[in-house]
PDB file of N, CA and C in Angstrom:
ATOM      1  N   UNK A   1       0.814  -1.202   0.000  1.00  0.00           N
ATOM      2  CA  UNK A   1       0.000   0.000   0.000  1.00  0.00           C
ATOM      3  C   UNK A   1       0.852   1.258   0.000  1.00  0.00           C
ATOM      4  N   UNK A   2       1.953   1.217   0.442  1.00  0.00           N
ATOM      5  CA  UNK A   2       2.894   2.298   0.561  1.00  0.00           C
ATOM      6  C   UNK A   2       3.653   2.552  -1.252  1.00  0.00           C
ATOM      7  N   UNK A   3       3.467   1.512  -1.875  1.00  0.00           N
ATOM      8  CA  UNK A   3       3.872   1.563  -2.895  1.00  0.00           C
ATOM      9  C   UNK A   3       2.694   2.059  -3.954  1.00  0.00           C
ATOM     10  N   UNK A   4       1.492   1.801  -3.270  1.00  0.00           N
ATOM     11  CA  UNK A   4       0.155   2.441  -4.880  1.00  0.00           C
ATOM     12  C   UNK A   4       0.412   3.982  -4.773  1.00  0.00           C
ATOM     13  N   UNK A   5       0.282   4.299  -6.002  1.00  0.00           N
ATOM     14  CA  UNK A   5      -0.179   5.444  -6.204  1.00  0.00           C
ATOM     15  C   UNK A   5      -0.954   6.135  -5.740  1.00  0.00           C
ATOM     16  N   UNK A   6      -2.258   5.095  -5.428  1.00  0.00           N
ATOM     17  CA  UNK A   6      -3.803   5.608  -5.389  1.00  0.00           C
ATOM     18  C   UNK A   6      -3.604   6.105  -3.664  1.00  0.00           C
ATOM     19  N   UNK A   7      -5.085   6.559  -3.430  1.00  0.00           N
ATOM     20  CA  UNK A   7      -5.108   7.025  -2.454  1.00  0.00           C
ATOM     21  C   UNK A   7      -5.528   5.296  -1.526  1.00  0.00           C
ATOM     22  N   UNK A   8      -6.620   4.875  -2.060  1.00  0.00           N
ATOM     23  CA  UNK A   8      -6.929   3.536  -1.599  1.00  0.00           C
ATOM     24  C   UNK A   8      -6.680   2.424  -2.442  1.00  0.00           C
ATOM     25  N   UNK A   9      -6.418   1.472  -2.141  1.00  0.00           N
ATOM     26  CA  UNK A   9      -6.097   0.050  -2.152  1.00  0.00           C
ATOM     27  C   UNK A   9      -6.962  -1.251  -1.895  1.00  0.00           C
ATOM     28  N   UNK A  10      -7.247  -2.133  -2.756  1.00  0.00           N
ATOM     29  CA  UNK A  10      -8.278  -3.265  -2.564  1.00  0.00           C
ATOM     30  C   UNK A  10      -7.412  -4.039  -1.725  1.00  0.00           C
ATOM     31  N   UNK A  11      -7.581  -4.852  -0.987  1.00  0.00           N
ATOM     32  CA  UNK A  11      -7.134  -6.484  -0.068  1.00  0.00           C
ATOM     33  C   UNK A  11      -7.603  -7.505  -0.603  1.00  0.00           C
ATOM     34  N   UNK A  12      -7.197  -8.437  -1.522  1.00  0.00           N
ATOM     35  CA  UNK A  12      -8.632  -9.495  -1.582  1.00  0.00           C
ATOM     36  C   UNK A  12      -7.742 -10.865  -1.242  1.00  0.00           C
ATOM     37  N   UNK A  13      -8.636 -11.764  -0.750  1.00  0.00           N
ATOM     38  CA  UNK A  13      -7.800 -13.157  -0.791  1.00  0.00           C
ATOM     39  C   UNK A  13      -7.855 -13.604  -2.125  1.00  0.00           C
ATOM     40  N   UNK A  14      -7.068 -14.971  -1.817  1.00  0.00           N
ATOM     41  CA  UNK A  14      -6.374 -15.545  -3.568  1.00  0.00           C
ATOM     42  C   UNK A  14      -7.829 -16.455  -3.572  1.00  0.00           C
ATOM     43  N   UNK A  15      -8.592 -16.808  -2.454  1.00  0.00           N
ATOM     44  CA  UNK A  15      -9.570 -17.668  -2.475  1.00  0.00           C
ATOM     45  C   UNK A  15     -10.594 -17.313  -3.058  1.00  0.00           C
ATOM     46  N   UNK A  16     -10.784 -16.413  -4.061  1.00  0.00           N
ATOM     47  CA  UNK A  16     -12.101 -15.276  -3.945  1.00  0.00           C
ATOM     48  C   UNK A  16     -12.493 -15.906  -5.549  1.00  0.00           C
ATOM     49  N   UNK A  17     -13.427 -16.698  -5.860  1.00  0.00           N
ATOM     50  CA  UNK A  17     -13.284 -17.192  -7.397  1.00  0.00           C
ATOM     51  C   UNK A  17     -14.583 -16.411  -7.724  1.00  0.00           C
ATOM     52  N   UNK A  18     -15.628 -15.538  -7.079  1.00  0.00           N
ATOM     53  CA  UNK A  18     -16.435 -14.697  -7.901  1.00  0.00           C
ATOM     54  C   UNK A  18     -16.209 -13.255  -7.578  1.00  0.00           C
ATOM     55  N   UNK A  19     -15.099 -12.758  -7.634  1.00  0.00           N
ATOM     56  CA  UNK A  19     -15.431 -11.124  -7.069  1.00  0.00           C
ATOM     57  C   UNK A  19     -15.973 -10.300  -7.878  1.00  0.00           C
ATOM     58  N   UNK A  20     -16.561  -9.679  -7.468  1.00  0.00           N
ATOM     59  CA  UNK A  20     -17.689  -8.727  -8.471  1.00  0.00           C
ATOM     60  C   UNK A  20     -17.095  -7.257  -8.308  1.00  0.00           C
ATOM     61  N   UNK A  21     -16.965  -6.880  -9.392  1.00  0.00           N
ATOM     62  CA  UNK A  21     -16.182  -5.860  -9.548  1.00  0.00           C
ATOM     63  C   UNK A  21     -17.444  -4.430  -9.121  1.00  0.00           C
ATOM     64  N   UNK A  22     -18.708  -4.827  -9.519  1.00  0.00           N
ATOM     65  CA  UNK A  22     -19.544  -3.599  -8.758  1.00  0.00           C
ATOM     66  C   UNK A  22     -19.372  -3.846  -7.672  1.00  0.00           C
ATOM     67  N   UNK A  23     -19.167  -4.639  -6.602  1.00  0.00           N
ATOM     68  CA  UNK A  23     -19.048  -4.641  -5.713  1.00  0.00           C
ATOM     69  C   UNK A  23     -17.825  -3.647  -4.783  1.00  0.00           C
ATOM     70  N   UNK A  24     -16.792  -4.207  -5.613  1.00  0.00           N
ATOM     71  CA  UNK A  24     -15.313  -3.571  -5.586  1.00  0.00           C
ATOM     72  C   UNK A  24     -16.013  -2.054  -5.433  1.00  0.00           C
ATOM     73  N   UNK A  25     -16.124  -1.932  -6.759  1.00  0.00           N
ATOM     74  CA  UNK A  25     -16.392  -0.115  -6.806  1.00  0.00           C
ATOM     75  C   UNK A  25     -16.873   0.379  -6.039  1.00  0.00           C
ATOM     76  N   UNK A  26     -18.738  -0.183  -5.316  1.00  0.00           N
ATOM     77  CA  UNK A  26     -18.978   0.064  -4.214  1.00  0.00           C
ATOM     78  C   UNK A  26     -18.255   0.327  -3.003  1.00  0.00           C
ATOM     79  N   UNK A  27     -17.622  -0.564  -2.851  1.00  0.00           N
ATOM     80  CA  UNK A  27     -16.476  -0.059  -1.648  1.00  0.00           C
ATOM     81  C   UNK A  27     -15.647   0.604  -1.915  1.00  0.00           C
ATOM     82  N   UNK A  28     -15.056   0.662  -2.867  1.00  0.00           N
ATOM     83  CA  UNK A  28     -13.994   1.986  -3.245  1.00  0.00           C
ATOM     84  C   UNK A  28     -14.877   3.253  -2.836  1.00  0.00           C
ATOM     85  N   UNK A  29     -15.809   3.622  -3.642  1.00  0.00           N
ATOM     86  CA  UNK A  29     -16.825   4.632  -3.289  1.00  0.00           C
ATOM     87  C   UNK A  29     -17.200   4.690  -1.895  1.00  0.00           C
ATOM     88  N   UNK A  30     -17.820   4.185  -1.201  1.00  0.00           N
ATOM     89  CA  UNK A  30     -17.736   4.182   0.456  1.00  0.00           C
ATOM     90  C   UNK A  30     -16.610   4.658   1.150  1.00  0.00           C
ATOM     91  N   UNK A  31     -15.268   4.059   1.022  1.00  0.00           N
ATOM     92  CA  UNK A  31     -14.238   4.840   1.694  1.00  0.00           C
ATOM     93  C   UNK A  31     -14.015   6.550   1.497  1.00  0.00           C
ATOM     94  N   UNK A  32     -14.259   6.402   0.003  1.00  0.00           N
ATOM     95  CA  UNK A  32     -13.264   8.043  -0.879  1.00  0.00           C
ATOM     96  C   UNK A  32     -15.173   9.060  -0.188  1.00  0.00           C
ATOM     97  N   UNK A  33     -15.948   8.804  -0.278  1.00  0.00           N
ATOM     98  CA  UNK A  33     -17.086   9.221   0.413  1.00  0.00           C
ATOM     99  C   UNK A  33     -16.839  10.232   1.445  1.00  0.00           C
ATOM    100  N   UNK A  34     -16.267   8.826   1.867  1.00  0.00           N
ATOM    101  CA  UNK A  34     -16.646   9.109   4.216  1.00  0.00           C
ATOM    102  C   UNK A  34     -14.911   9.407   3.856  1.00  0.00           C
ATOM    103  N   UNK A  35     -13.984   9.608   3.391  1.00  0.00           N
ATOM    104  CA  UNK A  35     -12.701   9.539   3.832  1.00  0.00           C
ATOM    105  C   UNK A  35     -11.928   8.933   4.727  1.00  0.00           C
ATOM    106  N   UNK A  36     -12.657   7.722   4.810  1.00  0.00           N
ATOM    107  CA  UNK A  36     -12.519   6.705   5.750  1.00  0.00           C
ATOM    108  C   UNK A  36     -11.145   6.345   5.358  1.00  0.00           C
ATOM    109  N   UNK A  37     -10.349   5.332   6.670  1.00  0.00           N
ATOM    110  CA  UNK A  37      -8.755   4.659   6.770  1.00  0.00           C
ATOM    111  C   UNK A  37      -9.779   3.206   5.976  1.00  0.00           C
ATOM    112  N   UNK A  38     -10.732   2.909   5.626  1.00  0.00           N
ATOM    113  CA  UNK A  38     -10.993   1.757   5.791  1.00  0.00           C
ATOM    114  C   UNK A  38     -12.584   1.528   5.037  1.00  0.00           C
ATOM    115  N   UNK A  39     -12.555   0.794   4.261  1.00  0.00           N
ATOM    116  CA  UNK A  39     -14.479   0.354   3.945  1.00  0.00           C
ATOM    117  C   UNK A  39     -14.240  -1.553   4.060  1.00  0.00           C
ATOM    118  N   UNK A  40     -14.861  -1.778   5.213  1.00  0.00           N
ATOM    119  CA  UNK A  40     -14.910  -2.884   5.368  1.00  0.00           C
ATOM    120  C   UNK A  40     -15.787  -3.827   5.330  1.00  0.00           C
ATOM    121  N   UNK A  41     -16.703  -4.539   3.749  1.00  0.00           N
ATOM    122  CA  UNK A  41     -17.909  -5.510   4.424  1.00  0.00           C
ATOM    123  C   UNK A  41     -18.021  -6.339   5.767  1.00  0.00           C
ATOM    124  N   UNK A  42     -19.325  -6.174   6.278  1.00  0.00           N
ATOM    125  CA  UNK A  42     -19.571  -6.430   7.636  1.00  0.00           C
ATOM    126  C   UNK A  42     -20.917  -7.077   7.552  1.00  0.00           C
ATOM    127  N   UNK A  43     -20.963  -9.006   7.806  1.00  0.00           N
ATOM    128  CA  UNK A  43     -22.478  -9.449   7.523  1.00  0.00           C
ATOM    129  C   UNK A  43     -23.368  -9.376   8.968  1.00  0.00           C
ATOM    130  N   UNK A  44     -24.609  -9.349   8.697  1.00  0.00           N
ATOM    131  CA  UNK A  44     -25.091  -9.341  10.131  1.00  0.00           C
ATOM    132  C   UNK A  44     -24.624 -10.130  11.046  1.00  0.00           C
ATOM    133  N   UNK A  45     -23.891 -11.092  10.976  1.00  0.00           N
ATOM    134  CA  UNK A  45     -23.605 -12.009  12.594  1.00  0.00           C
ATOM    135  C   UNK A  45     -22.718 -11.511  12.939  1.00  0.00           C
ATOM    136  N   UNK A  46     -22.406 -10.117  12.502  1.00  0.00           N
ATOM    137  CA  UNK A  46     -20.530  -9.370  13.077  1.00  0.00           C
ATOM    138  C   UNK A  46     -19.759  -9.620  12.314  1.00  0.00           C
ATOM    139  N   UNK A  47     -19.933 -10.913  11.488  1.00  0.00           N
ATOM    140  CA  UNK A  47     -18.168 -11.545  10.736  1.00  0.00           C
ATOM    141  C   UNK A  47     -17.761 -10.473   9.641  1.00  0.00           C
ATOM    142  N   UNK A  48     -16.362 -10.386   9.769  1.00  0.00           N
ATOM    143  CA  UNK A  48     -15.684  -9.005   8.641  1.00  0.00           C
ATOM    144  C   UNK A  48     -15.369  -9.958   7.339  1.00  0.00           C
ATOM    145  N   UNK A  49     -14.958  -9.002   6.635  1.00  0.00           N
ATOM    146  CA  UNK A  49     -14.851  -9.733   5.343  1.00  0.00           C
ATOM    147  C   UNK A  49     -13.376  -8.718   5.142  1.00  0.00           C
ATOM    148  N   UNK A  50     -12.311  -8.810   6.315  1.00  0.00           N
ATOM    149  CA  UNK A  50     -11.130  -7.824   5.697  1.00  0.00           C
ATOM    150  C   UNK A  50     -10.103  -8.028   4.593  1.00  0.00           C
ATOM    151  N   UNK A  51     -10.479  -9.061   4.291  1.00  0.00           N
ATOM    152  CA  UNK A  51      -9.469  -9.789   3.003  1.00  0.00           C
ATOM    153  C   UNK A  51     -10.586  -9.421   1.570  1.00  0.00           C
ATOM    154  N   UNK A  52     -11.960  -8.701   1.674  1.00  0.00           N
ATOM    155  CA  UNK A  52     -12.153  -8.332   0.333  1.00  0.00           C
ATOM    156  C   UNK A  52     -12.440  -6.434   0.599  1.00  0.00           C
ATOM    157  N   UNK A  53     -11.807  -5.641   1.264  1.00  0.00           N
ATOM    158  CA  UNK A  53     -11.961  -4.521   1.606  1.00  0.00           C
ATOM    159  C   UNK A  53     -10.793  -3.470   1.394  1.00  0.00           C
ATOM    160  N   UNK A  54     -11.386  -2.570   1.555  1.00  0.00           N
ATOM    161  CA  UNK A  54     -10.373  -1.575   0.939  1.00  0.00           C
ATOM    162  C   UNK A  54      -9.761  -0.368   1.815  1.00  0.00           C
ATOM    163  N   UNK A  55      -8.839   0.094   1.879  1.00  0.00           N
ATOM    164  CA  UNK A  55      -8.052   0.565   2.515  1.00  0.00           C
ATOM    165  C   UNK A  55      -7.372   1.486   2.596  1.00  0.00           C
ATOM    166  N   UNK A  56      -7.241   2.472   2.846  1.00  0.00           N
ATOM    167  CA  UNK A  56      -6.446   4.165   2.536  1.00  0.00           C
ATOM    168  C   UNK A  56      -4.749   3.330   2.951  1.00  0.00           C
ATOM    169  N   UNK A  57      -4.550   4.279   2.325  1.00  0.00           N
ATOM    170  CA  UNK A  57      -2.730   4.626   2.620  1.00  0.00           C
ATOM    171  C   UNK A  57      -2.207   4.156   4.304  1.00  0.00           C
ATOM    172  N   UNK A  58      -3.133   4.680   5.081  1.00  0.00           N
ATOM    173  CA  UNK A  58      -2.824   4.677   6.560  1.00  0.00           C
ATOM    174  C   UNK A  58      -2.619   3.030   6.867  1.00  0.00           C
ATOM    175  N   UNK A  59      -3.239   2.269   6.221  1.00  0.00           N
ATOM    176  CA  UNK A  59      -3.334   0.771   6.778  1.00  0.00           C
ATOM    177  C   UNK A  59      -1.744   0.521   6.685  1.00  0.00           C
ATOM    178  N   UNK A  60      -0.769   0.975   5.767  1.00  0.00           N
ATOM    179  CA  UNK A  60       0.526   0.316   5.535  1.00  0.00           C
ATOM    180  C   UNK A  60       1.178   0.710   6.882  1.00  0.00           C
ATOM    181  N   UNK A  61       1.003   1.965   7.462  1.00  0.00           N
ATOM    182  CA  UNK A  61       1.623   2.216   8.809  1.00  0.00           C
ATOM    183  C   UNK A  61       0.945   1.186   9.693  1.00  0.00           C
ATOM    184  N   UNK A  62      -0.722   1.486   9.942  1.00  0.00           N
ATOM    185  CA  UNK A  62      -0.944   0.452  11.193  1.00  0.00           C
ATOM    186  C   UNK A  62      -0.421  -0.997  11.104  1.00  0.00           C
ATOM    187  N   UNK A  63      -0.191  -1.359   9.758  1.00  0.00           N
ATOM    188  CA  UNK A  63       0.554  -2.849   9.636  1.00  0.00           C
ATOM    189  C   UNK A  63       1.827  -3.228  10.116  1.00  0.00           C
ATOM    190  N   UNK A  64       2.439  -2.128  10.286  1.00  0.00           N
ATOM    191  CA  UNK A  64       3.738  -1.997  10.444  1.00  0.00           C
ATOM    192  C   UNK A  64       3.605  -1.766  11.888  1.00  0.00           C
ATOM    193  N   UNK A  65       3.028  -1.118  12.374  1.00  0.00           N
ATOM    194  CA  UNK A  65       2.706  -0.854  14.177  1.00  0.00           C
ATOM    195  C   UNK A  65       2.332  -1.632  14.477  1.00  0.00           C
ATOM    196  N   UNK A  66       1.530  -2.698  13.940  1.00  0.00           N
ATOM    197  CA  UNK A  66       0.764  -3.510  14.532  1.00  0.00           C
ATOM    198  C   UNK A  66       1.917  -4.982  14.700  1.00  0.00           C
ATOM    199  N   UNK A  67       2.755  -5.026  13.846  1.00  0.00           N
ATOM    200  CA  UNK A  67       3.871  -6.255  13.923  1.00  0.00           C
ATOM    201  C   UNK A  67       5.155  -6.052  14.591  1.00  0.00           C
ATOM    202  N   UNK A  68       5.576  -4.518  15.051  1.00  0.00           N
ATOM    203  CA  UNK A  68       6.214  -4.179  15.911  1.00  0.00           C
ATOM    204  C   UNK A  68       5.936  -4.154  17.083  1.00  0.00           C
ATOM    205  N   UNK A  69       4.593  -4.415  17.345  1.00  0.00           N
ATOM    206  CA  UNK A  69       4.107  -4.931  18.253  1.00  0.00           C
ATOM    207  C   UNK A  69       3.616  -6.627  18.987  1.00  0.00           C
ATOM    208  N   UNK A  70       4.278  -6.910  18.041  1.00  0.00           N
ATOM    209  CA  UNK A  70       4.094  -8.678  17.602  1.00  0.00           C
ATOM    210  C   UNK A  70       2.619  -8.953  17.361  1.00  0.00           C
ATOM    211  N   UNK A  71       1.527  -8.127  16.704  1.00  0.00           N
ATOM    212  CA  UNK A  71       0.654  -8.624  16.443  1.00  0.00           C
ATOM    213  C   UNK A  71       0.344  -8.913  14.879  1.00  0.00           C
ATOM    214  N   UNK A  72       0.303  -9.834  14.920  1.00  0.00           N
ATOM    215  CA  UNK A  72       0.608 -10.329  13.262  1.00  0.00           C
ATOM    216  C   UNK A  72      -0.933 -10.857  12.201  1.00  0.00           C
ATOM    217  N   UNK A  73      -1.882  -9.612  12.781  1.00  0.00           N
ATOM    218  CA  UNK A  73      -3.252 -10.371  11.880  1.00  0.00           C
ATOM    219  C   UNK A  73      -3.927  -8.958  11.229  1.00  0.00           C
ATOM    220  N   UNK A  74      -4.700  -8.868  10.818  1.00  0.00           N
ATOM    221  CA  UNK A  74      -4.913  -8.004   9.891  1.00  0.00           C
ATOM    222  C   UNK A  74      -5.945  -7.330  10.865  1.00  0.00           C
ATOM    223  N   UNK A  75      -6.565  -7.645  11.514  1.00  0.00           N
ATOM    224  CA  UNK A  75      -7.786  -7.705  12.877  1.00  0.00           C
ATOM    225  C   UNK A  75      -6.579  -6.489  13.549  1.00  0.00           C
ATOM    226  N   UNK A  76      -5.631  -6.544  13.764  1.00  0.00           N
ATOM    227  CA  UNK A  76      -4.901  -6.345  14.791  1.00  0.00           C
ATOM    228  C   UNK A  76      -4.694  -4.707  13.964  1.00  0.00           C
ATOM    229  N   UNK A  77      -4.168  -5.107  12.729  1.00  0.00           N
ATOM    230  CA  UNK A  77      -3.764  -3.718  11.982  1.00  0.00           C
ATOM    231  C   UNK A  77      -5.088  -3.057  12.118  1.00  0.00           C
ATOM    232  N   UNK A  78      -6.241  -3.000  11.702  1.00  0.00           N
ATOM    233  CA  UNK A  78      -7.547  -2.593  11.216  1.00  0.00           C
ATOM    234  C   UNK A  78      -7.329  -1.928  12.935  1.00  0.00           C
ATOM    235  N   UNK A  79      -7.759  -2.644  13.793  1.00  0.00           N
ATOM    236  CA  UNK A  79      -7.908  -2.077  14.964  1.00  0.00           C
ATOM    237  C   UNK A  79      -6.783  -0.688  15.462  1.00  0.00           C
ATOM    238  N   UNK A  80      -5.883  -0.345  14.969  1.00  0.00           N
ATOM    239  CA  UNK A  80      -4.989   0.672  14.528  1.00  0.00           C
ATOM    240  C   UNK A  80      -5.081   1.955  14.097  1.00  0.00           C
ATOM    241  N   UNK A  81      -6.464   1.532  13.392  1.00  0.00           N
ATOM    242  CA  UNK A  81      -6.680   2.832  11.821  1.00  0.00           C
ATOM    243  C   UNK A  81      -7.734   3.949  12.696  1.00  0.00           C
ATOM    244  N   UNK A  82      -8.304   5.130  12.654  1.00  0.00           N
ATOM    245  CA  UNK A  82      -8.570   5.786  13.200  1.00  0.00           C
ATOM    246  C   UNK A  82     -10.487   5.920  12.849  1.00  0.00           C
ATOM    247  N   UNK A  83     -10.519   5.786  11.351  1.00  0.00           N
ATOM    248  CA  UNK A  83     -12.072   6.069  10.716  1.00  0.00           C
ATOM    249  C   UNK A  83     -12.286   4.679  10.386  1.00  0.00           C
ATOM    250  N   UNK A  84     -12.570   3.591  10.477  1.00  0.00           N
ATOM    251  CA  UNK A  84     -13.032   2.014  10.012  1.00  0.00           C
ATOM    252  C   UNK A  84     -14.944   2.162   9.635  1.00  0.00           C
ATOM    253  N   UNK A  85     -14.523   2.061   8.018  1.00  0.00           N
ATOM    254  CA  UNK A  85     -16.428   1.994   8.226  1.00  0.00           C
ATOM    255  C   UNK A  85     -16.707   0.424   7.370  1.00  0.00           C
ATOM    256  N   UNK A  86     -17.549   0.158   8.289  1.00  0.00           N
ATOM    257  CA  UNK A  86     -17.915  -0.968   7.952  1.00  0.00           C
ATOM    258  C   UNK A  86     -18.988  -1.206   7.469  1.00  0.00           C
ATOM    259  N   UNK A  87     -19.188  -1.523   5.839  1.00  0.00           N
ATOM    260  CA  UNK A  87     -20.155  -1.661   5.396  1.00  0.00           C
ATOM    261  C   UNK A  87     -21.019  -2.850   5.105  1.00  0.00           C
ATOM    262  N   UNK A  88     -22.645  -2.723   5.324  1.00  0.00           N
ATOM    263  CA  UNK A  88     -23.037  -3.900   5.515  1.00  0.00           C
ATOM    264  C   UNK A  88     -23.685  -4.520   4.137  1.00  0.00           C
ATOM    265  N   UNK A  89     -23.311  -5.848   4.308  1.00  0.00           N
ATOM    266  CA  UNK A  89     -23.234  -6.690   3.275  1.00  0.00           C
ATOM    267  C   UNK A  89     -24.788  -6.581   2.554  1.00  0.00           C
ATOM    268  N   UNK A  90     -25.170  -6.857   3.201  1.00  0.00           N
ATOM    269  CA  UNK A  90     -27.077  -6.412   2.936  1.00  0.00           C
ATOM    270  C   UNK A  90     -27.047  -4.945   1.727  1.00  0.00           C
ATOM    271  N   UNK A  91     -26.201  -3.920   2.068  1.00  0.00           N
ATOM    272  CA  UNK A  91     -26.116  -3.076   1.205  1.00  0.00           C
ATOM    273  C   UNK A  91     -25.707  -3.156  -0.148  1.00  0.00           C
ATOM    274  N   UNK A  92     -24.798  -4.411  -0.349  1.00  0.00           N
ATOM    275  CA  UNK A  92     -24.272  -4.716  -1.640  1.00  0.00           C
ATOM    276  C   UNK A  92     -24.992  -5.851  -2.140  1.00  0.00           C
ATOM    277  N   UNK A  93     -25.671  -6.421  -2.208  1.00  0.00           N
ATOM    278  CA  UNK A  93     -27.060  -7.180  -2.514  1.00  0.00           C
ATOM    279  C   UNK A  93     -27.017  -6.602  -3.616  1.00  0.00           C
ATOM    280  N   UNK A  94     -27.252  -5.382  -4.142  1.00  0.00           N
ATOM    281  CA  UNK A  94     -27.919  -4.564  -5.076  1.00  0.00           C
ATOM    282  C   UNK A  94     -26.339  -5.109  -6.070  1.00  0.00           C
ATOM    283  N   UNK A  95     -25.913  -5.298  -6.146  1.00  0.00           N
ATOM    284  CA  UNK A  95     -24.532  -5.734  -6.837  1.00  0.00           C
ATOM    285  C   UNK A  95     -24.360  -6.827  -6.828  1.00  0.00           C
ATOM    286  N   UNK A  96     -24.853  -7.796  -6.389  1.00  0.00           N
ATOM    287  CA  UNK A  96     -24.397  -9.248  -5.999  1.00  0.00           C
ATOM    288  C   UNK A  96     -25.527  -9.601  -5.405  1.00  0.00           C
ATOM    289  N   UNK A  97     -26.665 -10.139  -5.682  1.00  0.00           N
ATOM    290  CA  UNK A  97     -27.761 -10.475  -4.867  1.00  0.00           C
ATOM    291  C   UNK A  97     -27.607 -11.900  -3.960  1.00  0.00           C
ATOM    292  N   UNK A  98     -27.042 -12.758  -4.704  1.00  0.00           N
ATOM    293  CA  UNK A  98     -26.493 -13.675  -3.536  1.00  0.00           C
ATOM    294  C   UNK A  98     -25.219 -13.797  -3.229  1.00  0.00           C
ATOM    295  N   UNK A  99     -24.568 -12.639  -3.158  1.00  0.00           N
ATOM    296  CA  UNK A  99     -23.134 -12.115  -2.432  1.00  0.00           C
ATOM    297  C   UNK A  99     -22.577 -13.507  -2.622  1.00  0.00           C
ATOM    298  N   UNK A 100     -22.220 -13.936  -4.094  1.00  0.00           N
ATOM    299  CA  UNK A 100     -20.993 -14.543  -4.137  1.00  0.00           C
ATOM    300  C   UNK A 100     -19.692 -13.632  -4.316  1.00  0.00           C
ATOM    301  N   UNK A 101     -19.690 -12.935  -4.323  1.00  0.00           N
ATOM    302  CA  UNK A 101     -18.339 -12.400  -4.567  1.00  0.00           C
ATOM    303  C   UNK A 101     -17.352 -12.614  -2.918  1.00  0.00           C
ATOM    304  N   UNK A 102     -18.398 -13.176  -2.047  1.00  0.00           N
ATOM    305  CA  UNK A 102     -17.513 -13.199  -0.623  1.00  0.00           C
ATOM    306  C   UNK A 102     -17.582 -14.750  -0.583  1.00  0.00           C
ATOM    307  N   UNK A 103     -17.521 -15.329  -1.476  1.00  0.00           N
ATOM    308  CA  UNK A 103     -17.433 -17.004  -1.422  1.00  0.00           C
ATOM    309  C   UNK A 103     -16.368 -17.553  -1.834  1.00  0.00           C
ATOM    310  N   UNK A 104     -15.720 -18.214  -0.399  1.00  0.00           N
ATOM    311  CA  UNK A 104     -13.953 -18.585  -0.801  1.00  0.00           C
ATOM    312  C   UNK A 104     -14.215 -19.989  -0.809  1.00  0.00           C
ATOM    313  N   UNK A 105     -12.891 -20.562  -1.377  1.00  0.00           N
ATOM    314  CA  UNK A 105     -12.865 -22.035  -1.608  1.00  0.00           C
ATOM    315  C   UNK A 105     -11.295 -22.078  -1.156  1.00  0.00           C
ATOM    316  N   UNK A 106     -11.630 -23.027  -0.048  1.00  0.00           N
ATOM    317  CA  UNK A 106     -10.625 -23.357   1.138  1.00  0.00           C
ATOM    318  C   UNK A 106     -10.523 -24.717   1.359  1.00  0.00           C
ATOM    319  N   UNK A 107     -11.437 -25.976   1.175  1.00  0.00           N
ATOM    320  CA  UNK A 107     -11.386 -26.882   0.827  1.00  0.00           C
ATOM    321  C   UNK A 107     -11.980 -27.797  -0.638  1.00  0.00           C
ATOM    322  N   UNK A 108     -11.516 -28.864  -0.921  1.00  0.00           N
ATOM    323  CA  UNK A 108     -12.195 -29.212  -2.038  1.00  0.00           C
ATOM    324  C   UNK A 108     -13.877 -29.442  -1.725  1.00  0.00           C
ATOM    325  N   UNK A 109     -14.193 -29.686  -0.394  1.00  0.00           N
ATOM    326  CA  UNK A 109     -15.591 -29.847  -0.623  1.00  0.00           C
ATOM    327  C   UNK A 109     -16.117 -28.359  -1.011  1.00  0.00           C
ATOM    328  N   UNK A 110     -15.451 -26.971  -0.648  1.00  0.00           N
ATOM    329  CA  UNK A 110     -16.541 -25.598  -1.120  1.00  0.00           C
ATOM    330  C   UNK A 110     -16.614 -25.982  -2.528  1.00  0.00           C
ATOM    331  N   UNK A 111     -15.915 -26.873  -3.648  1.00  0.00           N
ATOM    332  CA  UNK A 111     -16.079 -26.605  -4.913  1.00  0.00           C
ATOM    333  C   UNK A 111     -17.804 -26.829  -5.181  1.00  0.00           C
ATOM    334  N   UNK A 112     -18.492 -27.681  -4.389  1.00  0.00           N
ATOM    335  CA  UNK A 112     -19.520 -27.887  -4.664  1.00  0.00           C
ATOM    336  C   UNK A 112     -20.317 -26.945  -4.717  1.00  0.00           C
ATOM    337  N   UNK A 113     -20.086 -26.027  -3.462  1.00  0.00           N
ATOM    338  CA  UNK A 113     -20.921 -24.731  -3.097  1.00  0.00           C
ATOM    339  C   UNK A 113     -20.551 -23.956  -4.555  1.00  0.00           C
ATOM    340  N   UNK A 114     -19.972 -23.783  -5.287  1.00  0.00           N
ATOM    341  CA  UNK A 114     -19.331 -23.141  -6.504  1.00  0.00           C
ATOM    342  C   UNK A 114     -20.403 -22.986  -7.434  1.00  0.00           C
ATOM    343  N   UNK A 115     -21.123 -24.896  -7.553  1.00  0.00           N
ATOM    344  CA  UNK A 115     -21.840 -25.070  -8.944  1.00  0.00           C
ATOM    345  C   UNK A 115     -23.007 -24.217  -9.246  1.00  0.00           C
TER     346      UNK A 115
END
């Protein structure tokens, strides 16, 4: 992140086999909005989605504070950043109505969930 150009930066995992790029944009737009350190999907049971979220410039410092501190998770950096908005997944529906774009494949049985 210290190396983009941009002002913000996507995160995504390598696991991510539908990401929806309206989706993306949506959250790009949410951060540059609110001028948020952070636009983070957030589903109703609390669970984050910080591996498909996006991120201002500031996250490369809290990453770096956060492992000089021996905390080595991304939970740890995020908790760092000063503005975190967390956006709820319910909102991006309108882009993804059955929010595959947050559907990882981590074992061979998710391939099924895939079809």
């Amino acid at each position: 992140m210290s190396a983009s150009k941009s002002e913000y930066s996507i995160c995504l995992a390598c696991d991510l086999p539908y990401v929806n790029p309206d989706v993306i944009d949506a959250l790009f737009g949410c951060a540059e909005e609110n001028n948020s350190d952070a636009a983070i999907p957030k589903h109703p049971n609390g669970i984050l989605e910080p591996l498909h979220a996006i991120y201002g410039r500031s996250m490369a410092d809290a990453c770096r504070d956060a492992m000089g501190t021996g905390e080595h998770t991304i939970r740890g950096a995020i908790s760092l950043l000063d503005d975190v908005l967390f956006v709820s997944v319910e909102s991006l529906r309108r882009f993804d109505p059955d929010l595959r774009t947050f559907l990882n494949v981590n074992y061979p049985e998710d391939l099924g969930v895939m079809a």
